[in-house]
N, C-alpha and C. Protein backbone atom coordinates (compact mmCIF):
# COMPACT_ATOMS: atom_id res chain seq x y z
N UNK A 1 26.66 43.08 -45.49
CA UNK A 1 26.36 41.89 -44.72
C UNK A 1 26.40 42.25 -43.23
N UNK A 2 25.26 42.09 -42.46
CA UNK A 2 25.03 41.82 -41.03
C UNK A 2 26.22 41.07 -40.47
N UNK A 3 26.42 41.45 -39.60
CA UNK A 3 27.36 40.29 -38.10
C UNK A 3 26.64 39.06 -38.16
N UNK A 4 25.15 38.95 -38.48
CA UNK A 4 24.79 37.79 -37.68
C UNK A 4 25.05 37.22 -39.03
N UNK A 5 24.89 38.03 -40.02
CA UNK A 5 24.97 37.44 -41.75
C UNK A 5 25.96 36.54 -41.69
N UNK A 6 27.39 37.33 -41.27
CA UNK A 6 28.40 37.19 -41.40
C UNK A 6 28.77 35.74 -40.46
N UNK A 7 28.45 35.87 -39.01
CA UNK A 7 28.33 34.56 -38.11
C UNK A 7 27.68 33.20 -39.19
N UNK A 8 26.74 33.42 -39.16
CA UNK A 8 26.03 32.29 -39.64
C UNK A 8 26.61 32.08 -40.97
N UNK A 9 27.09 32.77 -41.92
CA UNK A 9 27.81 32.13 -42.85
C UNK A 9 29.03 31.65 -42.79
N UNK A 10 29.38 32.04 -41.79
CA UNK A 10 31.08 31.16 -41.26
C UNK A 10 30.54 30.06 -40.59
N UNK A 11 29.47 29.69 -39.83
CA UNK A 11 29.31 28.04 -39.39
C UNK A 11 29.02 27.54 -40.46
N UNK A 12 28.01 27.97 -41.28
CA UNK A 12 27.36 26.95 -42.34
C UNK A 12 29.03 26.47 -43.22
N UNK A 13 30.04 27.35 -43.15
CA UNK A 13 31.31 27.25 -44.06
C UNK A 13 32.11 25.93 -43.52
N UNK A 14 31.93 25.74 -42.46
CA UNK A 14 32.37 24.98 -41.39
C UNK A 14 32.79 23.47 -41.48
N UNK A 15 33.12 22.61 -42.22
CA UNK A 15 33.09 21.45 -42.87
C UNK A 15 33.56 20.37 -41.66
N UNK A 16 33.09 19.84 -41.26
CA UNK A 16 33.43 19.44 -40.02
C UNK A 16 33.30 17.30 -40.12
N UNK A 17 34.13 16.41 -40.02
CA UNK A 17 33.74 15.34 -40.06
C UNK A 17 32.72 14.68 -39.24
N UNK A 18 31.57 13.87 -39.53
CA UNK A 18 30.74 13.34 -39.25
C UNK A 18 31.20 12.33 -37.79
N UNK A 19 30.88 12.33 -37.08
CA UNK A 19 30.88 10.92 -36.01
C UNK A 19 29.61 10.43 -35.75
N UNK A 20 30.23 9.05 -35.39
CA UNK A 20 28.89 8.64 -35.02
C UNK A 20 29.01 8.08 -33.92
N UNK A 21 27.77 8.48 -33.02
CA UNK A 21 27.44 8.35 -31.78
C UNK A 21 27.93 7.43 -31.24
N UNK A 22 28.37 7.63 -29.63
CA UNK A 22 29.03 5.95 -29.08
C UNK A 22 27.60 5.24 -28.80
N UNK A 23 28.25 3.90 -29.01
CA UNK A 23 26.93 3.55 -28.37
C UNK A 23 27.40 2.83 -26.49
N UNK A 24 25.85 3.15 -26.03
CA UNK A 24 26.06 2.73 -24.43
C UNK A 24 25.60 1.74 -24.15
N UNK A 25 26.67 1.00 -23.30
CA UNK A 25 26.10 -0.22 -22.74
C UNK A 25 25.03 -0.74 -21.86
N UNK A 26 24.81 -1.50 -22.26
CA UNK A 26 23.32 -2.12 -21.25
C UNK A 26 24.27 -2.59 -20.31
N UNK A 27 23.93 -1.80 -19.53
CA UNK A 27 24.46 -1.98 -17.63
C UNK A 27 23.10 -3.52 -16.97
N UNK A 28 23.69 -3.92 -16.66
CA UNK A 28 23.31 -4.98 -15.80
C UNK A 28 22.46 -4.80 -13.89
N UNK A 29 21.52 -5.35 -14.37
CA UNK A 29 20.89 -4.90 -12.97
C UNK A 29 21.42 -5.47 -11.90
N UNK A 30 21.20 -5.30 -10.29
CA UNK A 30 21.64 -5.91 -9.46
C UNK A 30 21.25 -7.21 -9.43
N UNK A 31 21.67 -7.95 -8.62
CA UNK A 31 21.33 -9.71 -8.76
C UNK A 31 19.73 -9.67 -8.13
N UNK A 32 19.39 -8.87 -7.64
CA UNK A 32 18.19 -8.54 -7.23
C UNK A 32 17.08 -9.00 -7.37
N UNK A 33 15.80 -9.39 -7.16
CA UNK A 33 14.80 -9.25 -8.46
C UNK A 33 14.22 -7.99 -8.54
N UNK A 34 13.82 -7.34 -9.92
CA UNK A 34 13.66 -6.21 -10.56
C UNK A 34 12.37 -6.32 -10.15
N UNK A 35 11.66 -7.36 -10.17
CA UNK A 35 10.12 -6.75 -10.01
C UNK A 35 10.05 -6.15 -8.40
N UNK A 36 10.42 -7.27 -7.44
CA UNK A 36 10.76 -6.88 -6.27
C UNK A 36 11.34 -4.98 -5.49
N UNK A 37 12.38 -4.97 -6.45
CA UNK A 37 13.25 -3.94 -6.26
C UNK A 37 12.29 -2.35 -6.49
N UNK A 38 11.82 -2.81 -8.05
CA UNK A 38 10.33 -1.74 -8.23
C UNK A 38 9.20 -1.69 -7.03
N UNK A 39 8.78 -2.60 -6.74
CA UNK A 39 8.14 -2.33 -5.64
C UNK A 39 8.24 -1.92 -4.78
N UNK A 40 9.34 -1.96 -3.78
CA UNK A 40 9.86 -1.69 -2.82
C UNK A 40 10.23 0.48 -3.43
N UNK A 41 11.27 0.25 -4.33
CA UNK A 41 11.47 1.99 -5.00
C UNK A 41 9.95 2.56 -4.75
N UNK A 42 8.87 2.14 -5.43
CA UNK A 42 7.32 2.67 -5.37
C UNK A 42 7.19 2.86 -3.97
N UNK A 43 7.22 1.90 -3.16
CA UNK A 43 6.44 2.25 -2.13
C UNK A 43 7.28 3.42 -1.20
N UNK A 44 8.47 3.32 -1.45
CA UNK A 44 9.62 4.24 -0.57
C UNK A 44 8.99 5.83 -1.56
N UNK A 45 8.49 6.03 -2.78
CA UNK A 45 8.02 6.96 -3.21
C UNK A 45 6.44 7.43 -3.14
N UNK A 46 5.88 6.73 -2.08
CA UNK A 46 4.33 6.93 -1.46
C UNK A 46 3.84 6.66 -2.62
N UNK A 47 4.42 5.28 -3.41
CA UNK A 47 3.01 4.89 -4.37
C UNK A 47 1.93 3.55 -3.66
N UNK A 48 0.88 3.37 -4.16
CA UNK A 48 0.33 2.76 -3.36
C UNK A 48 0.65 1.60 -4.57
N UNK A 49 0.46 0.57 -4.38
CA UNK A 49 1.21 -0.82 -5.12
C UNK A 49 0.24 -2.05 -4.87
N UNK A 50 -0.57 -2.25 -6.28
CA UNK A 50 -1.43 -3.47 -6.36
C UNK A 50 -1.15 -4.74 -7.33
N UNK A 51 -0.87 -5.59 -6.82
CA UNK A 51 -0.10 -6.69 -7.63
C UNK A 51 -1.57 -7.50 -7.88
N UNK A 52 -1.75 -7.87 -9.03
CA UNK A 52 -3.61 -8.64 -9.53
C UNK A 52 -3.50 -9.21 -10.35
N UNK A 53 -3.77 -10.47 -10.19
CA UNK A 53 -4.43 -10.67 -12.00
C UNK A 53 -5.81 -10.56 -12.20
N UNK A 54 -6.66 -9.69 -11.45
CA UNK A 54 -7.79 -9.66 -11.70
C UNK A 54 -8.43 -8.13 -11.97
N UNK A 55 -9.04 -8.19 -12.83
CA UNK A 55 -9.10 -6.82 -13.59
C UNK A 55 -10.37 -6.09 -12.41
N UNK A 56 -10.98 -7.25 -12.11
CA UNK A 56 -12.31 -6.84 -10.90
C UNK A 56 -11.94 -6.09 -9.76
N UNK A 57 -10.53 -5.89 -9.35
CA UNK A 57 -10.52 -5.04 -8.58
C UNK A 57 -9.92 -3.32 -9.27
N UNK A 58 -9.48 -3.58 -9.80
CA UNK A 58 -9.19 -2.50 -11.00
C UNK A 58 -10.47 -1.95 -11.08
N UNK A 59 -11.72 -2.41 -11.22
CA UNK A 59 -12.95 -1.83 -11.35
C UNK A 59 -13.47 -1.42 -10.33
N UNK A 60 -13.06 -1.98 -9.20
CA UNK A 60 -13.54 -1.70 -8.20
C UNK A 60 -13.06 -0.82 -7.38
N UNK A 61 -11.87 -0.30 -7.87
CA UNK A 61 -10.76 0.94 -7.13
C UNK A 61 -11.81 2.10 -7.94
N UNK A 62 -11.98 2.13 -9.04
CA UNK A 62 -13.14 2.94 -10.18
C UNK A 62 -14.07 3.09 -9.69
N UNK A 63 -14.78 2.11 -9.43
CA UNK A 63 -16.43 2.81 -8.77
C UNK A 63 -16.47 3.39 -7.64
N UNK A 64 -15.20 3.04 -6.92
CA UNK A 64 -14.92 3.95 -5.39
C UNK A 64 -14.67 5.28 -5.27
N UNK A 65 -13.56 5.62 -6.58
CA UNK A 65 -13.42 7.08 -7.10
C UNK A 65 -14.56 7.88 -7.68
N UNK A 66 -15.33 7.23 -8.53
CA UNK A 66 -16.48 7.62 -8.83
C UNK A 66 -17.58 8.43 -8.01
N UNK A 67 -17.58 7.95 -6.53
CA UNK A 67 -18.01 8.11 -5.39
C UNK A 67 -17.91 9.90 -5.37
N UNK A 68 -16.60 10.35 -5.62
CA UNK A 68 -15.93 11.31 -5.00
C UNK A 68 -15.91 12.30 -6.32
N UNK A 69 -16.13 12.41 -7.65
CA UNK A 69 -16.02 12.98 -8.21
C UNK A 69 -15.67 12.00 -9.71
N UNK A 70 -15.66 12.82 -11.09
CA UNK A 70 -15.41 12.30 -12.22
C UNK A 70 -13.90 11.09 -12.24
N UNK A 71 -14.11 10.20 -13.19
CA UNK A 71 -13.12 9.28 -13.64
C UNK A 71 -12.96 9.00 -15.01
N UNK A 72 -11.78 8.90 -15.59
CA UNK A 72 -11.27 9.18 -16.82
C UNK A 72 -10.21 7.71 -16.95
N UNK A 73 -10.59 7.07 -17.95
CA UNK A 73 -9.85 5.96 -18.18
C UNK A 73 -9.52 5.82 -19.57
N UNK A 74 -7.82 5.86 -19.82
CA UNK A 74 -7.73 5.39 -21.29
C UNK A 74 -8.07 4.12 -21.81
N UNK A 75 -7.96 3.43 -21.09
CA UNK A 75 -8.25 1.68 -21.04
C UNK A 75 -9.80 1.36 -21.68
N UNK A 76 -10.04 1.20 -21.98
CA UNK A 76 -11.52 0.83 -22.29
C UNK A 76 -12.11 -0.11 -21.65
N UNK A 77 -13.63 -0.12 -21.36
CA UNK A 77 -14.35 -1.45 -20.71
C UNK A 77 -14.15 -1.29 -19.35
N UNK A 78 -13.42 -0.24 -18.73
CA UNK A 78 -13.26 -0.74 -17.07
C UNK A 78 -14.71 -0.37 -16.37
N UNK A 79 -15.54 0.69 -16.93
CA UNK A 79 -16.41 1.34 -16.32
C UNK A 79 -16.56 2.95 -16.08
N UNK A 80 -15.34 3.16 -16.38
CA UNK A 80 -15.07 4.75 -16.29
C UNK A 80 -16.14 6.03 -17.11
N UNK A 81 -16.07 7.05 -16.23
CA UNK A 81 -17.00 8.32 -17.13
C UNK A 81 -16.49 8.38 -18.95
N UNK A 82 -17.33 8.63 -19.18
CA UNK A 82 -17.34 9.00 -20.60
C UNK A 82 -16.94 10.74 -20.68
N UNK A 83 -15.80 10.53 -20.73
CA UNK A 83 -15.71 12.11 -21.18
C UNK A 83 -15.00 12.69 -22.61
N UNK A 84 -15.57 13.81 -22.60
CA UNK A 84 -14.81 14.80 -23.88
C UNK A 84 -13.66 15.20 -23.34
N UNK A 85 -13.47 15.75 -21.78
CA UNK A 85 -12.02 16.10 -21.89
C UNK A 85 -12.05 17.68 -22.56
N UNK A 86 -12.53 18.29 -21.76
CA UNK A 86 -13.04 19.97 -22.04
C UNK A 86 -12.46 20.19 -20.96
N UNK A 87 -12.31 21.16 -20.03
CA UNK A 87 -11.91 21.98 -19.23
C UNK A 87 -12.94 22.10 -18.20
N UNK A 88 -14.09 21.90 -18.26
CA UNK A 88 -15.09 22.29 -16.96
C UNK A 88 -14.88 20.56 -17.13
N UNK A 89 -14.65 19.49 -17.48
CA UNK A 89 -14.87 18.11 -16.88
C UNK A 89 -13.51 18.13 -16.11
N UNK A 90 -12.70 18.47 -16.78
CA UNK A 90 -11.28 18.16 -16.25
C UNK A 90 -11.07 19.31 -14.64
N UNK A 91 -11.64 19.85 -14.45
CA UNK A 91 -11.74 20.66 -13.63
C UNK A 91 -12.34 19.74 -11.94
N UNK A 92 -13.26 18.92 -12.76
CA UNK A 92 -13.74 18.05 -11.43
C UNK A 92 -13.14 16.75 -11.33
N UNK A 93 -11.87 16.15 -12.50
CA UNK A 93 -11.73 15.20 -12.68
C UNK A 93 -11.33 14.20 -11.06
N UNK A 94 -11.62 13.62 -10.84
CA UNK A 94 -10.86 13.15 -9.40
C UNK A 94 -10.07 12.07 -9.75
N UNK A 95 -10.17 11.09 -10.74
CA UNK A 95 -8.86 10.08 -11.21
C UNK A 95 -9.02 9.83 -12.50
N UNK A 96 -8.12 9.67 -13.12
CA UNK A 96 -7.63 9.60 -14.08
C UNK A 96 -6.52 8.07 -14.13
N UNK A 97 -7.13 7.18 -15.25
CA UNK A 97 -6.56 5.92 -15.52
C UNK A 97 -5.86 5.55 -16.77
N UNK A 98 -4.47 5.67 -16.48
CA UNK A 98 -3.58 5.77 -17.48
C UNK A 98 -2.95 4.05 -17.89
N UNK A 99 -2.57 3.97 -19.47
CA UNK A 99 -1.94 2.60 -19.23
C UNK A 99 -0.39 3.14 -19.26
N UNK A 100 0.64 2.63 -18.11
CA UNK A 100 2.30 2.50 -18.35
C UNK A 100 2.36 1.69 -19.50
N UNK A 101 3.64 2.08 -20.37
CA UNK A 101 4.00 0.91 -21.30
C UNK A 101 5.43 0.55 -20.84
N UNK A 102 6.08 0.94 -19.85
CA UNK A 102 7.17 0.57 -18.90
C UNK A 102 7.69 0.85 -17.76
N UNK A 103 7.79 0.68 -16.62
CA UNK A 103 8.65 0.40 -15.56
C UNK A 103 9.86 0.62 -15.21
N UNK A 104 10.47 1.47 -14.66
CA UNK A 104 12.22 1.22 -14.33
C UNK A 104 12.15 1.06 -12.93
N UNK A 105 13.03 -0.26 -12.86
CA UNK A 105 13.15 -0.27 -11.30
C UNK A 105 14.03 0.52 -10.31
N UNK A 106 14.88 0.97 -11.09
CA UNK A 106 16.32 1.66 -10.35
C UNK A 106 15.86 2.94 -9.56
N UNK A 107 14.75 3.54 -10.06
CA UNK A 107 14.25 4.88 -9.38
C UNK A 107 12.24 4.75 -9.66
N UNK A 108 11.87 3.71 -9.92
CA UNK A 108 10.34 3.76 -10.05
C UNK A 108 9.38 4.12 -10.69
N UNK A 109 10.06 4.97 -11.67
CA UNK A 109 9.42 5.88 -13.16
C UNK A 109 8.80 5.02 -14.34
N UNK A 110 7.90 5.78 -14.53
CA UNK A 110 6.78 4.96 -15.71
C UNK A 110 6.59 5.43 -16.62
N UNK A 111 7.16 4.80 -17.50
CA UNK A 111 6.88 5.83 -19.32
C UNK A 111 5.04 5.72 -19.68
N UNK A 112 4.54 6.72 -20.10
CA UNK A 112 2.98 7.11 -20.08
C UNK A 112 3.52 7.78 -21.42
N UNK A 113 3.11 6.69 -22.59
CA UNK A 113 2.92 7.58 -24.28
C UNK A 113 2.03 8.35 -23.92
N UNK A 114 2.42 9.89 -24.72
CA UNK A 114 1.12 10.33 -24.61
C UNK A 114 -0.16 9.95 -25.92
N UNK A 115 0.65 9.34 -26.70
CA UNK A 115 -0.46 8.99 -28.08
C UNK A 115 -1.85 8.20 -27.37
N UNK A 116 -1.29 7.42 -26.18
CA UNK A 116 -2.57 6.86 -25.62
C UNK A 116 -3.28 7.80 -25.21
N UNK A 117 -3.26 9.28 -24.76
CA UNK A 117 -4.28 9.82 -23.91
C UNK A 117 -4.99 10.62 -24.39
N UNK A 118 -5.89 11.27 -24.20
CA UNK A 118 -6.94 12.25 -25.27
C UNK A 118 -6.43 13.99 -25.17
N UNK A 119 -5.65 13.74 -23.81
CA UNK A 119 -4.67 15.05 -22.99
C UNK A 119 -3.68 15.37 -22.74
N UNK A 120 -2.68 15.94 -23.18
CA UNK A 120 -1.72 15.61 -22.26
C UNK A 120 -1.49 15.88 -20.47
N UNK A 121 -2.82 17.05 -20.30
CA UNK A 121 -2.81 17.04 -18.98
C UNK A 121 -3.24 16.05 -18.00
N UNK A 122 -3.95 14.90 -18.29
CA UNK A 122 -4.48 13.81 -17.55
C UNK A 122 -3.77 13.38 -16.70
N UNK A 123 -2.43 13.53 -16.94
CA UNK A 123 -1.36 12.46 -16.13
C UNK A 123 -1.40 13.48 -14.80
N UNK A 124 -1.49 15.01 -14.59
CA UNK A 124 -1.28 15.81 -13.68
C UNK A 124 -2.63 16.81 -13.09
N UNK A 125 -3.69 16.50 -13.54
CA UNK A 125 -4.99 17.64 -13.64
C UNK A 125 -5.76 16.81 -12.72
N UNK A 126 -5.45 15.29 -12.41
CA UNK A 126 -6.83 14.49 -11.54
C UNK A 126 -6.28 14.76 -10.25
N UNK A 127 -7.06 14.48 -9.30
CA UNK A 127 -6.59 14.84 -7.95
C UNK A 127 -6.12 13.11 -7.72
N UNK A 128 -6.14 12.00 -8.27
CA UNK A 128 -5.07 10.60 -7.84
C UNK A 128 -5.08 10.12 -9.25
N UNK A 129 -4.27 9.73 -9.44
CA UNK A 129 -3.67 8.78 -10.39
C UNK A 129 -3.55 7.53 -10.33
N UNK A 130 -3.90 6.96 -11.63
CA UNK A 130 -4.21 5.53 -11.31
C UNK A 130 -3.33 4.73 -12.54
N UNK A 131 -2.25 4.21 -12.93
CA UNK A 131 -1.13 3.60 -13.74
C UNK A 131 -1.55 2.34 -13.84
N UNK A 132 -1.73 2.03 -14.97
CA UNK A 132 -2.26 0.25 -15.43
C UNK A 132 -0.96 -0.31 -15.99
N UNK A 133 0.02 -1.34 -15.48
CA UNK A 133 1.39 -1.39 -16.06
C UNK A 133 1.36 -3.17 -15.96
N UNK A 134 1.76 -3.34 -16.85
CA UNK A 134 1.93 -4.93 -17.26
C UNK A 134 3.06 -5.46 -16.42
N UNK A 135 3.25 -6.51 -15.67
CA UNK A 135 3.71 -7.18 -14.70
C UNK A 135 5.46 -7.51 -15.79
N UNK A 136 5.08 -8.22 -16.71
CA UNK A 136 6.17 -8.44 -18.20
C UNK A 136 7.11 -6.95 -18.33
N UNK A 137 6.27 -5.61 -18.29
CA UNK A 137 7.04 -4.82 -18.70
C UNK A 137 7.90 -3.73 -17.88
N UNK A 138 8.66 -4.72 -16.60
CA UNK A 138 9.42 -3.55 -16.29
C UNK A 138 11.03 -4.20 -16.55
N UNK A 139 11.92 -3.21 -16.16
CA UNK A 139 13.22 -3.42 -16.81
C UNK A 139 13.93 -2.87 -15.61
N UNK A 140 15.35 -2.69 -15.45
CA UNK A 140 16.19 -2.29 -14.24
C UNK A 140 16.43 -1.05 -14.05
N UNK A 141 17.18 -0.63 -15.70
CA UNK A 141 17.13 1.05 -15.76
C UNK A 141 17.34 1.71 -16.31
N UNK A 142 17.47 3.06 -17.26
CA UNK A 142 16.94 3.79 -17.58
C UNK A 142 18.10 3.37 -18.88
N UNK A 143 18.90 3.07 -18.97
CA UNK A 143 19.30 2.73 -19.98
C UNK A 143 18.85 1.78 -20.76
N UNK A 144 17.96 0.13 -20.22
CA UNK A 144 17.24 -0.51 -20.67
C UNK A 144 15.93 -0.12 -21.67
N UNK A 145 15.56 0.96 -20.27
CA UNK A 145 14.45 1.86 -20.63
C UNK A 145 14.10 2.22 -22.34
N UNK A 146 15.52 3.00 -22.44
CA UNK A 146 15.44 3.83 -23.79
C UNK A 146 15.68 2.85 -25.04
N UNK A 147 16.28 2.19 -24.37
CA UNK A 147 16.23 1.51 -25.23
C UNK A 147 14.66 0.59 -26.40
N UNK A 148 13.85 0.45 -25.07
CA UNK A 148 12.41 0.25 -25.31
C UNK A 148 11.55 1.05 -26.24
N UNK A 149 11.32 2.20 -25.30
CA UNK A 149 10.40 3.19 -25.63
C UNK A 149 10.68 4.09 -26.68
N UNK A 150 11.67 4.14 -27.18
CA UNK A 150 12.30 5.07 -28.45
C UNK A 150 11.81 6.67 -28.71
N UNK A 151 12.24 7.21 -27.39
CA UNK A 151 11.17 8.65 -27.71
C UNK A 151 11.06 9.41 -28.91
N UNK A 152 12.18 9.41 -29.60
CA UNK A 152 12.23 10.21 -31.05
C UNK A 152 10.89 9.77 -32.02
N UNK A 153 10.13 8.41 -31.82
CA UNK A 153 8.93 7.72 -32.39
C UNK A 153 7.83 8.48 -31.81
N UNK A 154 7.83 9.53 -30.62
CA UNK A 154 6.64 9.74 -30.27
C UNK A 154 7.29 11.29 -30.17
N UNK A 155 5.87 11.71 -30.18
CA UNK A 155 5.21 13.29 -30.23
C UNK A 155 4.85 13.77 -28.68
N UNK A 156 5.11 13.03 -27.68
CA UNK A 156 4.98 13.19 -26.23
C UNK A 156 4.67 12.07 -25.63
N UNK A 157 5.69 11.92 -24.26
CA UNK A 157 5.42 11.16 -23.38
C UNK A 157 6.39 11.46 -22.53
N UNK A 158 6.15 10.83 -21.27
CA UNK A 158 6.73 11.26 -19.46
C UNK A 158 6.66 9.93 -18.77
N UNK A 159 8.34 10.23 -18.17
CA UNK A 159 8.52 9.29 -16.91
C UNK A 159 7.43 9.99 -15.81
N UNK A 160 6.58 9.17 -15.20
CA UNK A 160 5.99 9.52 -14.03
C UNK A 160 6.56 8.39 -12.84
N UNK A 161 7.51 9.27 -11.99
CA UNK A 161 7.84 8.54 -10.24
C UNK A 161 7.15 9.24 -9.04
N UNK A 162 5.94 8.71 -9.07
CA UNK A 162 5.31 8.95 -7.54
C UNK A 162 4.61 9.97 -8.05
N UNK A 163 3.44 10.35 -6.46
CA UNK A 163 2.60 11.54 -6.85
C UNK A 163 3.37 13.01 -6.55
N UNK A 164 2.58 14.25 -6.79
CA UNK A 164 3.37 15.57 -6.77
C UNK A 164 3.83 15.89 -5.58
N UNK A 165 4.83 16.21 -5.50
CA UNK A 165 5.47 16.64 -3.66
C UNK A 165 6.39 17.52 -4.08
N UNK A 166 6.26 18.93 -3.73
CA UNK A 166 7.32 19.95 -3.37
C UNK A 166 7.24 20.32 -2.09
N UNK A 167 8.28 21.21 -1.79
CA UNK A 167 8.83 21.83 -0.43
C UNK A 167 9.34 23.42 -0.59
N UNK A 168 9.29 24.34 0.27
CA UNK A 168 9.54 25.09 0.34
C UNK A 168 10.55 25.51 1.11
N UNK A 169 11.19 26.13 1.52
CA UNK A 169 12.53 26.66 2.07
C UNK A 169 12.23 26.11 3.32
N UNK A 170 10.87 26.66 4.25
CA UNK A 170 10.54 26.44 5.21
C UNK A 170 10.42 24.78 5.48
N UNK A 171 10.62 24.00 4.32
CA UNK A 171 10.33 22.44 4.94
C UNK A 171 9.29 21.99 4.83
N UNK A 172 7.79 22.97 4.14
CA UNK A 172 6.69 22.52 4.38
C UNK A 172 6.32 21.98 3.46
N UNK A 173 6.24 20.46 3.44
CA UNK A 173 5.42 19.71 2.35
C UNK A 173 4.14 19.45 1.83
N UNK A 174 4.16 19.67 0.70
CA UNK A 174 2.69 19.91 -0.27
C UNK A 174 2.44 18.67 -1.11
N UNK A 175 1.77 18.29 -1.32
CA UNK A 175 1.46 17.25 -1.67
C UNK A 175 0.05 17.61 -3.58
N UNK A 176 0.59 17.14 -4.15
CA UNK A 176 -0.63 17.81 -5.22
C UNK A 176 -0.27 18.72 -5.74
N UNK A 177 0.66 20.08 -5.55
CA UNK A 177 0.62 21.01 -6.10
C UNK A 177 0.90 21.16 -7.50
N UNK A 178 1.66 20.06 -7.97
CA UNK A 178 1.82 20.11 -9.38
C UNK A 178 1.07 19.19 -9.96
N UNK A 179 0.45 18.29 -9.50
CA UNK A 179 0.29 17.18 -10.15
C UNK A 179 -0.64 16.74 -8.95
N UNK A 180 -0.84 15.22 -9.39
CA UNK A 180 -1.51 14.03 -8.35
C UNK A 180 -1.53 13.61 -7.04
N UNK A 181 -2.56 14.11 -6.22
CA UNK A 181 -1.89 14.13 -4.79
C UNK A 181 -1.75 12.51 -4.42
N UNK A 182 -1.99 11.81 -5.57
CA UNK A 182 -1.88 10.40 -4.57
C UNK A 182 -1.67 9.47 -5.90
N UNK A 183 -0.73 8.69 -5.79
CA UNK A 183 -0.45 7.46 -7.57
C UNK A 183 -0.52 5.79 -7.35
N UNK A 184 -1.80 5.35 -7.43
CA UNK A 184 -1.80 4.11 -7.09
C UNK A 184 -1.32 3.64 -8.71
N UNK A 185 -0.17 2.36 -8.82
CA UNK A 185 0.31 1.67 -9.76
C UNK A 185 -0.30 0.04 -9.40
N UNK A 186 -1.40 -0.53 -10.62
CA UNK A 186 -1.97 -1.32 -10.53
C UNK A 186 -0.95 -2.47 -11.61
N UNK A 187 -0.35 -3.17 -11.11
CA UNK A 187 -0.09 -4.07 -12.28
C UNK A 187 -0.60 -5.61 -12.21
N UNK A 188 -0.87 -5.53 -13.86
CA UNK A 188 -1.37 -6.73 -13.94
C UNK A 188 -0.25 -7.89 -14.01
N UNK A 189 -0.75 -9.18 -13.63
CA UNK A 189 0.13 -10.07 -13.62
C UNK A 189 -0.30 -11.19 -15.13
């Protein structure tokens, strides 16, 4: 018998009693209002922030991007390019229109299933980002959060807060390098 033989048959030997998980409390938001509080977090994170109930300007942020290069919308009906989502489209993509299925206000992050998207690179490959998030679905924080979205149910998905920004030793800020140089969050009311 191997060492590792030998290791691994002494854990598996290991009889150990079961616990079960604590559970955590739903912490209480500030007296605040949450929708308020999100907005304000967004904009302190250079998101650009459109409060609508009208889907016509949603279309109309689209045909402007269009202007400038390809557009990619999971949403259906807005007007967006028709794409396959190959590598030479995604290459020119210039926005990309994702739906949020939640909100946290405490730090500004947006759960993006990936089951909605045809990519998983969409959320980071367009040069702006465009978040379609229901006015109903934000919450305070991240403990609310999980509670929602149940990640163990999905096969991929990402908090997205704000567009890409790193720095280098020197202080010099980049904008885009990983991701979206710019994240407008459209919610509907």
């Amino acid at each position: 018998m191997t060492s590792r033989e030998k290791i691994l048959s002494a854990i598996e030997g290991i009889n150990l009693p079961s616990k079960e998980l604590p559970i955590t409390p739903i912490f209480e938001g500030l007296s605040e209002d949450k929708h308020a509080f999100f907005f304000e977090m967004l904009n302190t994170l250079g998101v650009e922030v459109i409060v609508s109930d009208n889907d016509d300007q949603l279309k109309d942020i689209i045909k402007e991007k269009q202007q400038d290069g390809k557009v990619y919308s999971s949403i259906p009906d807005l007007g967006a390019d028709d794409l396959t989502v190959n590598k030479d489209e995604m290459a020119n993509l210039n926005l990309s229109v994702i739906e949020g299925q939640l909100g946290v206000a405490e730090n500004g992050a947006i759960w993006v299933n990936g089951e909605d998207l045809k990519h998983r690179s969409l959320t980071a490959i367009a040069s702006h980002l465009l978040i379609v998030l229901p006015y109903h679905k934000i919450v305070w924080n991240m403990h609310e959060a999980y509670t929602y979205i149940k990640p163990q149910d999905h096969g991929y998905g990402v908090f997205i807060s704000g567009p890409s920004k790193t720095a280098d030793i020197e202080q010099s800020l980049v904008k885009g390098a990983h991701g979206a140089k710019s994240l407008i969050v459209y919610i509907q009311k």
